[in-house]
C-alpha atoms as a PDB file:
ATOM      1  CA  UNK A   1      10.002  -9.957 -25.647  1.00  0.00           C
ATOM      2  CA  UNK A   2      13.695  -9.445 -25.521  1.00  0.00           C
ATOM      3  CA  UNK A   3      15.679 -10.090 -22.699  1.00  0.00           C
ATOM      4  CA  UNK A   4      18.288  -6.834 -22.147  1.00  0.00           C
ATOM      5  CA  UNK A   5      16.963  -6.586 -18.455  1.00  0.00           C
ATOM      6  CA  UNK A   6      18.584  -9.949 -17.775  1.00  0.00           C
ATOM      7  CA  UNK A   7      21.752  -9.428 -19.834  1.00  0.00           C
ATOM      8  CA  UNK A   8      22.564  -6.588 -18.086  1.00  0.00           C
ATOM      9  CA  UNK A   9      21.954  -9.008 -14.707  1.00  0.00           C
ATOM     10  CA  UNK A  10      21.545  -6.244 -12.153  1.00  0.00           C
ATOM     11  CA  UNK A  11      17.974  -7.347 -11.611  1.00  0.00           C
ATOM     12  CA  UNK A  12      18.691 -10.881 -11.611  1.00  0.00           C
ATOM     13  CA  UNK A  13      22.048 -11.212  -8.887  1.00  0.00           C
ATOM     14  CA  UNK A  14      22.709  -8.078  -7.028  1.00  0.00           C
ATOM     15  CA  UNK A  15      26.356  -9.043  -6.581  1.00  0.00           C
ATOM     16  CA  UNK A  16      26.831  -8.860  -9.943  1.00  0.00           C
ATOM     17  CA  UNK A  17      27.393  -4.860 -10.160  1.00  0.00           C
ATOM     18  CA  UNK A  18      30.422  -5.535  -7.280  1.00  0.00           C
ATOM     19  CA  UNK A  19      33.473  -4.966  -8.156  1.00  0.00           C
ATOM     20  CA  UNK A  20      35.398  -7.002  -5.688  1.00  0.00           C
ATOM     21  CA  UNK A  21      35.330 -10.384  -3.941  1.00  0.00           C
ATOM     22  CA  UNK A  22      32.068 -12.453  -3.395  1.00  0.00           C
ATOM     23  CA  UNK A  23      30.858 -12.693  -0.266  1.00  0.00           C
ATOM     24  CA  UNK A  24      32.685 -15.076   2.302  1.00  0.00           C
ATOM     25  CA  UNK A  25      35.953 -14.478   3.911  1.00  0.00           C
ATOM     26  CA  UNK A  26      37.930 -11.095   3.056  1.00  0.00           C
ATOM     27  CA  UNK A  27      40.900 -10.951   1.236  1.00  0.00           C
ATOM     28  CA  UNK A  28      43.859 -10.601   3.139  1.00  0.00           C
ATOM     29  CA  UNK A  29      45.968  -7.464   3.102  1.00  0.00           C
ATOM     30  CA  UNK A  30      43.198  -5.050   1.770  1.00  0.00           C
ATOM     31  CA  UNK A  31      44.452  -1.417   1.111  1.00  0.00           C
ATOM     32  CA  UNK A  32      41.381   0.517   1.990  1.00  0.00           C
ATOM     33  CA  UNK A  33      39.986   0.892  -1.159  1.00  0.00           C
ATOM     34  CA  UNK A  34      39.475  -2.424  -1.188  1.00  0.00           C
ATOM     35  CA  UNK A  35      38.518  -2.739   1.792  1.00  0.00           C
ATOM     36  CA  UNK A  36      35.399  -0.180   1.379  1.00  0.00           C
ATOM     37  CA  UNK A  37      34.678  -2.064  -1.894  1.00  0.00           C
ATOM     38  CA  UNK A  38      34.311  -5.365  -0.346  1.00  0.00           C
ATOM     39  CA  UNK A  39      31.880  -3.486   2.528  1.00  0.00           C
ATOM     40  CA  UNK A  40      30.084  -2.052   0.048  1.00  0.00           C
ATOM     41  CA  UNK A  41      28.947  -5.258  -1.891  1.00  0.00           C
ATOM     42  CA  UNK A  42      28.414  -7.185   0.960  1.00  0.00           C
ATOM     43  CA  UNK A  43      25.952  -4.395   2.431  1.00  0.00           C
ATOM     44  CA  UNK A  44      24.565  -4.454  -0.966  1.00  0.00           C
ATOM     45  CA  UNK A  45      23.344  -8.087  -0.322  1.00  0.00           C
ATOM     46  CA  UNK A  46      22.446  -7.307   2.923  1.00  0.00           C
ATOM     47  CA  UNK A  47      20.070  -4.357   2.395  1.00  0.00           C
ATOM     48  CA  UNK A  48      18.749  -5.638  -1.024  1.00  0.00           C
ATOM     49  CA  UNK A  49      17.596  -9.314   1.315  1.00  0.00           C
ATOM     50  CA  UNK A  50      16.237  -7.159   4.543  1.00  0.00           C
ATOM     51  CA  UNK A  51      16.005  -3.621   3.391  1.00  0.00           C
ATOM     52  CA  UNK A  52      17.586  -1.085   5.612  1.00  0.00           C
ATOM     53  CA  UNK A  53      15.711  -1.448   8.849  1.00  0.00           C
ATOM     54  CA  UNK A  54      16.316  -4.864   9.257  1.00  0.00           C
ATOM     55  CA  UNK A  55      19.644  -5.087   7.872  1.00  0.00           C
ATOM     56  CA  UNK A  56      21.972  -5.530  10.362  1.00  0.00           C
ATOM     57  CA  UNK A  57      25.725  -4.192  10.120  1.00  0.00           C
ATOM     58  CA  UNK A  58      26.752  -7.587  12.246  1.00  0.00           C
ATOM     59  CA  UNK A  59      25.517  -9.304   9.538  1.00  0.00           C
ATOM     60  CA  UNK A  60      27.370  -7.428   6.744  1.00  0.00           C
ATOM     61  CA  UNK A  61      30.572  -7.918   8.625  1.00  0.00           C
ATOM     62  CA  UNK A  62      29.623 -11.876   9.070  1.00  0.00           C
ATOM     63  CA  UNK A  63      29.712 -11.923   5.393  1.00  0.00           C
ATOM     64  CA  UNK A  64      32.886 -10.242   4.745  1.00  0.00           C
ATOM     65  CA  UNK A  65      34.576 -12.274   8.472  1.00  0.00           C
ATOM     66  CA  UNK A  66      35.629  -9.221  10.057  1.00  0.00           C
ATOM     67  CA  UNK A  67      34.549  -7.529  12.927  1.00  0.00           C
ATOM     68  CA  UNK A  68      31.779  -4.817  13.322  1.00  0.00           C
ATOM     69  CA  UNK A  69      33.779  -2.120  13.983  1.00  0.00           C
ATOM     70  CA  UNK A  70      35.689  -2.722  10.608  1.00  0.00           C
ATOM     71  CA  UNK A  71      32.210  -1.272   9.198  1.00  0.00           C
ATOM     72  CA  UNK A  72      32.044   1.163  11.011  1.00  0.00           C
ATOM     73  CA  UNK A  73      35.920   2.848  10.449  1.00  0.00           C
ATOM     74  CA  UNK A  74      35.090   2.565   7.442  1.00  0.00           C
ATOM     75  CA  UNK A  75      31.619   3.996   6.420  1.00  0.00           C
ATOM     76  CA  UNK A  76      31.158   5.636   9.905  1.00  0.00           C
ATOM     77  CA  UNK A  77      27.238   4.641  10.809  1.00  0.00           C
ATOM     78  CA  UNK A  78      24.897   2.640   9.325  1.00  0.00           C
ATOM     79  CA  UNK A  79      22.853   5.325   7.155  1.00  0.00           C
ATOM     80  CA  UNK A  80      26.201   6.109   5.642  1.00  0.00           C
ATOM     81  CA  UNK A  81      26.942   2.616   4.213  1.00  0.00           C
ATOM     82  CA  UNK A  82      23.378   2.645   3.336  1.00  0.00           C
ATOM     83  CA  UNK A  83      23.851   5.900   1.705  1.00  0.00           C
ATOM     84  CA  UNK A  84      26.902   4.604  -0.159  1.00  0.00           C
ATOM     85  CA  UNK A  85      24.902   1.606  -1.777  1.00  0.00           C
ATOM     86  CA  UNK A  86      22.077   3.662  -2.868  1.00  0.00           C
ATOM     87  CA  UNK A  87      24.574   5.836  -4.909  1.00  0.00           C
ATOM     88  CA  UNK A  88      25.838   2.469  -6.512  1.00  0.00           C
ATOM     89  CA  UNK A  89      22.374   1.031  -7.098  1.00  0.00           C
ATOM     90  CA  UNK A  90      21.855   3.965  -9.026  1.00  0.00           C
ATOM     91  CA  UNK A  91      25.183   4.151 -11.136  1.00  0.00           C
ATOM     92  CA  UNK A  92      24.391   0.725 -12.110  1.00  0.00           C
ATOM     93  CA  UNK A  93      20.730   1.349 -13.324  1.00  0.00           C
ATOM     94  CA  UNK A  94      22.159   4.436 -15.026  1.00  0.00           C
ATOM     95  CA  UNK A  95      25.024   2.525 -16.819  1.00  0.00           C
ATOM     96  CA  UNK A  96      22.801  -0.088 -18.157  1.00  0.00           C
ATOM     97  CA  UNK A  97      20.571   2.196 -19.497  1.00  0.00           C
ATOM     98  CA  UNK A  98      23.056   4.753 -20.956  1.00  0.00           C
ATOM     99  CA  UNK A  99      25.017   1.429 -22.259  1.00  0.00           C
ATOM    100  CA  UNK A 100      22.175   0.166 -24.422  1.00  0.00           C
ATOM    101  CA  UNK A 101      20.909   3.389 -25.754  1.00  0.00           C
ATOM    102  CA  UNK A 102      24.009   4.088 -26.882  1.00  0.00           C
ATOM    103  CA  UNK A 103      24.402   1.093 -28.260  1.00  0.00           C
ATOM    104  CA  UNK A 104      21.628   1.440 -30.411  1.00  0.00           C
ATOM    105  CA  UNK A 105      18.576  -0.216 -28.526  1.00  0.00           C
ATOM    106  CA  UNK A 106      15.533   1.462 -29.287  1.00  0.00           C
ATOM    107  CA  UNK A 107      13.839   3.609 -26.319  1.00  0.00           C
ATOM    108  CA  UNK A 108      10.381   1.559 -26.683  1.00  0.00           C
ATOM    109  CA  UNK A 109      12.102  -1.323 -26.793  1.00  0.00           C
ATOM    110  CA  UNK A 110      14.048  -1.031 -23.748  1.00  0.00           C
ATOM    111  CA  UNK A 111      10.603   0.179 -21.775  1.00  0.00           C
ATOM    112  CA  UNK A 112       8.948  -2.735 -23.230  1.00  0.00           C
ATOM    113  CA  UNK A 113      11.768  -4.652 -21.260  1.00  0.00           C
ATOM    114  CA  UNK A 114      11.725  -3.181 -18.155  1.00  0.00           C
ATOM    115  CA  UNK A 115       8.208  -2.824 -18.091  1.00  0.00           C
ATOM    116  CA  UNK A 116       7.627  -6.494 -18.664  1.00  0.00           C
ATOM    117  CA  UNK A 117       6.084  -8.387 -16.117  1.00  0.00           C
ATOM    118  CA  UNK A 118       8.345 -11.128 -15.744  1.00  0.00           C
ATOM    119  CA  UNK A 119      10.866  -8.656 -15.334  1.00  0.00           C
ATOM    120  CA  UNK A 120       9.085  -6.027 -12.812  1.00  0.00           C
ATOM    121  CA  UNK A 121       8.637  -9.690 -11.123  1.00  0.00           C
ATOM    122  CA  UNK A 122      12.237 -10.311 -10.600  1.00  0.00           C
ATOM    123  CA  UNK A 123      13.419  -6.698  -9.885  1.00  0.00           C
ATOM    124  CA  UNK A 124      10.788  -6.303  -6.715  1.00  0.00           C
ATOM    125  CA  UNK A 125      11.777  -9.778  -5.447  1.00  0.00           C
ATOM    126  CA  UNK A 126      14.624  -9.537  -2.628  1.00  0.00           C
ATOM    127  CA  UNK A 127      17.811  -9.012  -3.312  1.00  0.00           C
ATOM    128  CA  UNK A 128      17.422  -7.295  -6.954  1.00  0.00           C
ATOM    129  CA  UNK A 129      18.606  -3.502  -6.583  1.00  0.00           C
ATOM    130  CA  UNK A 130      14.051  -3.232  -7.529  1.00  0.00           C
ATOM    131  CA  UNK A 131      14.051  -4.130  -4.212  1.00  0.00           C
ATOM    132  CA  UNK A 132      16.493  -1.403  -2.293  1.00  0.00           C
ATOM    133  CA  UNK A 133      14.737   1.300  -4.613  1.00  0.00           C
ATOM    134  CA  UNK A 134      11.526   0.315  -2.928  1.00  0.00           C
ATOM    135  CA  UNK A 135      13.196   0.190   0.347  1.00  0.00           C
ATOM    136  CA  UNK A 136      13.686   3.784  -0.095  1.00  0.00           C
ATOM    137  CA  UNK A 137      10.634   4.987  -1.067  1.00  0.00           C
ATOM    138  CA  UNK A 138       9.736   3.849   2.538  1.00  0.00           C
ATOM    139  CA  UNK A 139      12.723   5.391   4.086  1.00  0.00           C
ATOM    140  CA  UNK A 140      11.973   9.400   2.735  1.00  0.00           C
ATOM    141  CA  UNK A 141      11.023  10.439   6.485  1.00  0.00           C
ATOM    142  CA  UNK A 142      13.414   7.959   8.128  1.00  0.00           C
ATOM    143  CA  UNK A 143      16.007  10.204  10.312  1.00  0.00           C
ATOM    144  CA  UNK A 144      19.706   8.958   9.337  1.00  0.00           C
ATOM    145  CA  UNK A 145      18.948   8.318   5.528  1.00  0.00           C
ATOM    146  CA  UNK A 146      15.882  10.762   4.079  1.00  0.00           C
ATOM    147  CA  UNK A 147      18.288  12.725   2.092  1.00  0.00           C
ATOM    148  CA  UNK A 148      20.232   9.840   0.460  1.00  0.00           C
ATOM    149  CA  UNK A 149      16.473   8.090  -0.035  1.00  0.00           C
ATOM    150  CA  UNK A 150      15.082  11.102  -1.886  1.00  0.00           C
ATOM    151  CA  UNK A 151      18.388  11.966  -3.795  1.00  0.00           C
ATOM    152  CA  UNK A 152      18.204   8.270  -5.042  1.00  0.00           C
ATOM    153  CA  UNK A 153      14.690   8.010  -6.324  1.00  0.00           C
ATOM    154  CA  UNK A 154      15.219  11.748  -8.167  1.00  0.00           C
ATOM    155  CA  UNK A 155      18.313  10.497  -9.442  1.00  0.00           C
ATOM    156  CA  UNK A 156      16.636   7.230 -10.622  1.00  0.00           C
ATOM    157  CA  UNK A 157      14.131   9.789 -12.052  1.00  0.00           C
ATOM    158  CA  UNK A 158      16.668  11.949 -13.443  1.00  0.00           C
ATOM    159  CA  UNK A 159      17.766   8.142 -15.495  1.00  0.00           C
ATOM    160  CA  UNK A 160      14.577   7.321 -17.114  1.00  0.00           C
ATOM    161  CA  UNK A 161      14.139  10.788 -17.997  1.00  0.00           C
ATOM    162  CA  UNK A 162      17.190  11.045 -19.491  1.00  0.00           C
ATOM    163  CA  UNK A 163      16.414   8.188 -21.489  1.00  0.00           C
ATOM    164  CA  UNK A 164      13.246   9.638 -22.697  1.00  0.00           C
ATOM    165  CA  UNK A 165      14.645  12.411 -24.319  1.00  0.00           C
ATOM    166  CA  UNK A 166      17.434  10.176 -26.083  1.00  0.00           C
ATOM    167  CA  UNK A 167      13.814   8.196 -27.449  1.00  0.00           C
ATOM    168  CA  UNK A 168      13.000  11.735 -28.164  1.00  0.00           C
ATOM    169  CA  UNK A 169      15.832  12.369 -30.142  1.00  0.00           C
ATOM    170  CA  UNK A 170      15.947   8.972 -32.119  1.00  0.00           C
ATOM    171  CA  UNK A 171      11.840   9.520 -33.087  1.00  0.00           C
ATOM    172  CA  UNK A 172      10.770   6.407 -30.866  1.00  0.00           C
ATOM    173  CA  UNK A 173       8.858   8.634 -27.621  1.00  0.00           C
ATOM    174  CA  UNK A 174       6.600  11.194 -28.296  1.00  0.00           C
ATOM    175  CA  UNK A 175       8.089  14.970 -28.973  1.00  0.00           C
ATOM    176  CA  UNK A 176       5.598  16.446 -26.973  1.00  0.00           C
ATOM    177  CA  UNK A 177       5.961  14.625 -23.956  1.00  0.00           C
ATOM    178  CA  UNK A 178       7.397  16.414 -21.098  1.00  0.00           C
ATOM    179  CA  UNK A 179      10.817  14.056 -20.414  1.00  0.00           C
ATOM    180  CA  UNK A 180      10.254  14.972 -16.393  1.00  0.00           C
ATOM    181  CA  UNK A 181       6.940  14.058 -16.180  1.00  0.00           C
ATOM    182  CA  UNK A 182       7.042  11.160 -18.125  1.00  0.00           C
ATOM    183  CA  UNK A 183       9.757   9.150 -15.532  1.00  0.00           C
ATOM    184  CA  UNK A 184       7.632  10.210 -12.821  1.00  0.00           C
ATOM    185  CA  UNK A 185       5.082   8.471 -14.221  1.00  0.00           C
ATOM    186  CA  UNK A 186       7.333   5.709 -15.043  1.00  0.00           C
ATOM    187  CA  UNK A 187       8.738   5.710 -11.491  1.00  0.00           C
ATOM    188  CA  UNK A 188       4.634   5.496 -10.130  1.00  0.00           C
ATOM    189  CA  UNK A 189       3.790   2.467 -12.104  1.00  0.00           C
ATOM    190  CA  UNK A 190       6.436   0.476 -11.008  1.00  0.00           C
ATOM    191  CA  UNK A 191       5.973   1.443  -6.911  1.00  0.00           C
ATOM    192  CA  UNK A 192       2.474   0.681  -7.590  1.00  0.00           C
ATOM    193  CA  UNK A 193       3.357  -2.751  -8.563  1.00  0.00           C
ATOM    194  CA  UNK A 194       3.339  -3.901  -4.929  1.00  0.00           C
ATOM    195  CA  UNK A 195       0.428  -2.699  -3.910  1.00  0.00           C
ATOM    196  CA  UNK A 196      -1.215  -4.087  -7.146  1.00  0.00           C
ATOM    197  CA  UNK A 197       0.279  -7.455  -6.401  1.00  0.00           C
ATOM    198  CA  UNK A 198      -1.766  -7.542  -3.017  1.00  0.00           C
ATOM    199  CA  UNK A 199      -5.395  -6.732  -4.164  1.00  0.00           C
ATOM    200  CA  UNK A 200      -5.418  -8.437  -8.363  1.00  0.00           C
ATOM    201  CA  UNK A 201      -5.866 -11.851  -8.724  1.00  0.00           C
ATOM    202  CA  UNK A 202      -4.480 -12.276 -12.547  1.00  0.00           C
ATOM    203  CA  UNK A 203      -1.914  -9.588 -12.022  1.00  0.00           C
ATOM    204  CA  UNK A 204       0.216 -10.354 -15.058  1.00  0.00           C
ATOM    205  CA  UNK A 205      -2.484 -10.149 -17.151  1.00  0.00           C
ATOM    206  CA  UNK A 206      -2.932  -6.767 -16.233  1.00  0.00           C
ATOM    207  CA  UNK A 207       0.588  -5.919 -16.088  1.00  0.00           C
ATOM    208  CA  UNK A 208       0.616  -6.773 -19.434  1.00  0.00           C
ATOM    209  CA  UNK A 209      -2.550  -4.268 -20.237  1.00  0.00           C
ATOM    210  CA  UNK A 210      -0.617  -1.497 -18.125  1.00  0.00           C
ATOM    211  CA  UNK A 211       2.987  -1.916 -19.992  1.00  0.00           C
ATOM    212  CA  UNK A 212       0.859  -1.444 -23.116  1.00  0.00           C
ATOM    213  CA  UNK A 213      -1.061   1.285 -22.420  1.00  0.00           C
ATOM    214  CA  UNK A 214       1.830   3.122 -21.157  1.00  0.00           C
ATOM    215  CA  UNK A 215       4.010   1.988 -24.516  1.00  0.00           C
ATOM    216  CA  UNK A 216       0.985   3.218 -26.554  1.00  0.00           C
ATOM    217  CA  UNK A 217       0.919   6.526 -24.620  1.00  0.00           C
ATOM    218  CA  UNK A 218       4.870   7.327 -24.829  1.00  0.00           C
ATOM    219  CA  UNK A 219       5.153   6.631 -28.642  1.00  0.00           C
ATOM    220  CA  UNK A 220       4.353   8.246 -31.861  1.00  0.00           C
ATOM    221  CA  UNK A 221       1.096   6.870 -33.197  1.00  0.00           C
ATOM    222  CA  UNK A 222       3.323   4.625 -36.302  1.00  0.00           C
ATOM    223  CA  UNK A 223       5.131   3.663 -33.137  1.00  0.00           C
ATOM    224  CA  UNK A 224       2.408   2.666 -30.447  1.00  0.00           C
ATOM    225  CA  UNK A 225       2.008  -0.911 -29.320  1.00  0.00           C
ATOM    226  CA  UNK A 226       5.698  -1.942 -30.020  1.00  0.00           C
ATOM    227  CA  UNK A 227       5.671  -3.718 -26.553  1.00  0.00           C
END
């Protein structure tokens, strides 16, 4: 089974989507670009560990060494911070996936990927960005951050769809399938993964049986059971 999931490393370290400092002290003199940079990945540790209602913005700041209220000038409440590392969560699932198809990587092949157990595994576990996306399907009644929870998971949607009509395109995904429906569908086995996890005893086994059935269902017939 190949291994794109990993290269790309969202799932496996969070912190590797940042784009400034690791956690720890901040950098001194920090224009405040920066500055909102270095708040947003340490929140993005934060939430992906605890999820949003036990996050804490005291403990965001502890990682960064400033002071609470530094958050808060910054991103203005907690749901907004939130907010702002859903969007990025997103971008970065987004980028890996346009980066790859446009690279060349077959559709099937990069379903067969994310789809894989061992993977699925790894991006439910805390602190993968798996983890903040189910965080929000919990959060789509939550006052403060419904809107930015349901605009991620459609956008998420909007991704693997997206990606289903580039399979489309290339020959690898069924013409007939209806791109929308299909990443819905996508989208529902994976949120279903936790609640198979607490009733199957040999749950890869049948993660393995679900990823292909579903690879069998999305492809041609000369295409079916790449995974």
């Amino acid at each position: 089974m190949t291994k794109l999931w990993v290269q790309w490393g969202y799932d496996a370290e969070v912190t590797d989507i940042r784009t400034s400092q690791p956690g720890g002290k901040a950098r001194a003199r920090l224009n405040s670009a920066e500055r909102q940079e270095s708040i947003l990945a340490a929140a993005i540790e934060v939430f992906s560990e605890y999820g949003y209602r036990r996050g804490k913005v005291s403990e965001v700041a502890a990682r960064l060494g400033v002071s609470e209220p530094v958050v808060f000038q910054n991103f203005g409440s907690k749901s907004a911070l939130y907010a702002a590392v859903l969007e990025r969560a997103v971008a970065a699932v987004r980028g890996a996936l346009v980066e790859q198809a446009d690279q060349g990587t077959p559709v099937p092949e990069l379903l067969a990927a994310f789809l894989d157990p061992g993977h699925m595994e790894r991006f439910h576990a805390p602190g993968s960005l798996g983890f903040l996306f189910s965080d929000a399907t919990s959060l789509t009644a939550e006052p403060g951050v419904e809107h930015a929870a349901r605009a991620a998971l459609r956008q998420l949607a909007d991704a693997f769809a997206e990606l289903i009509r580039h399979g489309q395109r290339e020959g690898g995904v069924r013409a007939d399938l209806d791109p929308l429906a299909g990443s819905w569908w996508l989208m529902s086995i994976v949120s279903a993964r936790t609640f198979r996890a607490a009733v199957v005893d040999d749950q890869p086994e049948l993660e393995t049986r679900i990823t292909g059935m579903t690879l069998d269902a999305l492809t041609p017939p000369s295409k079916a059971g790449t995974g």
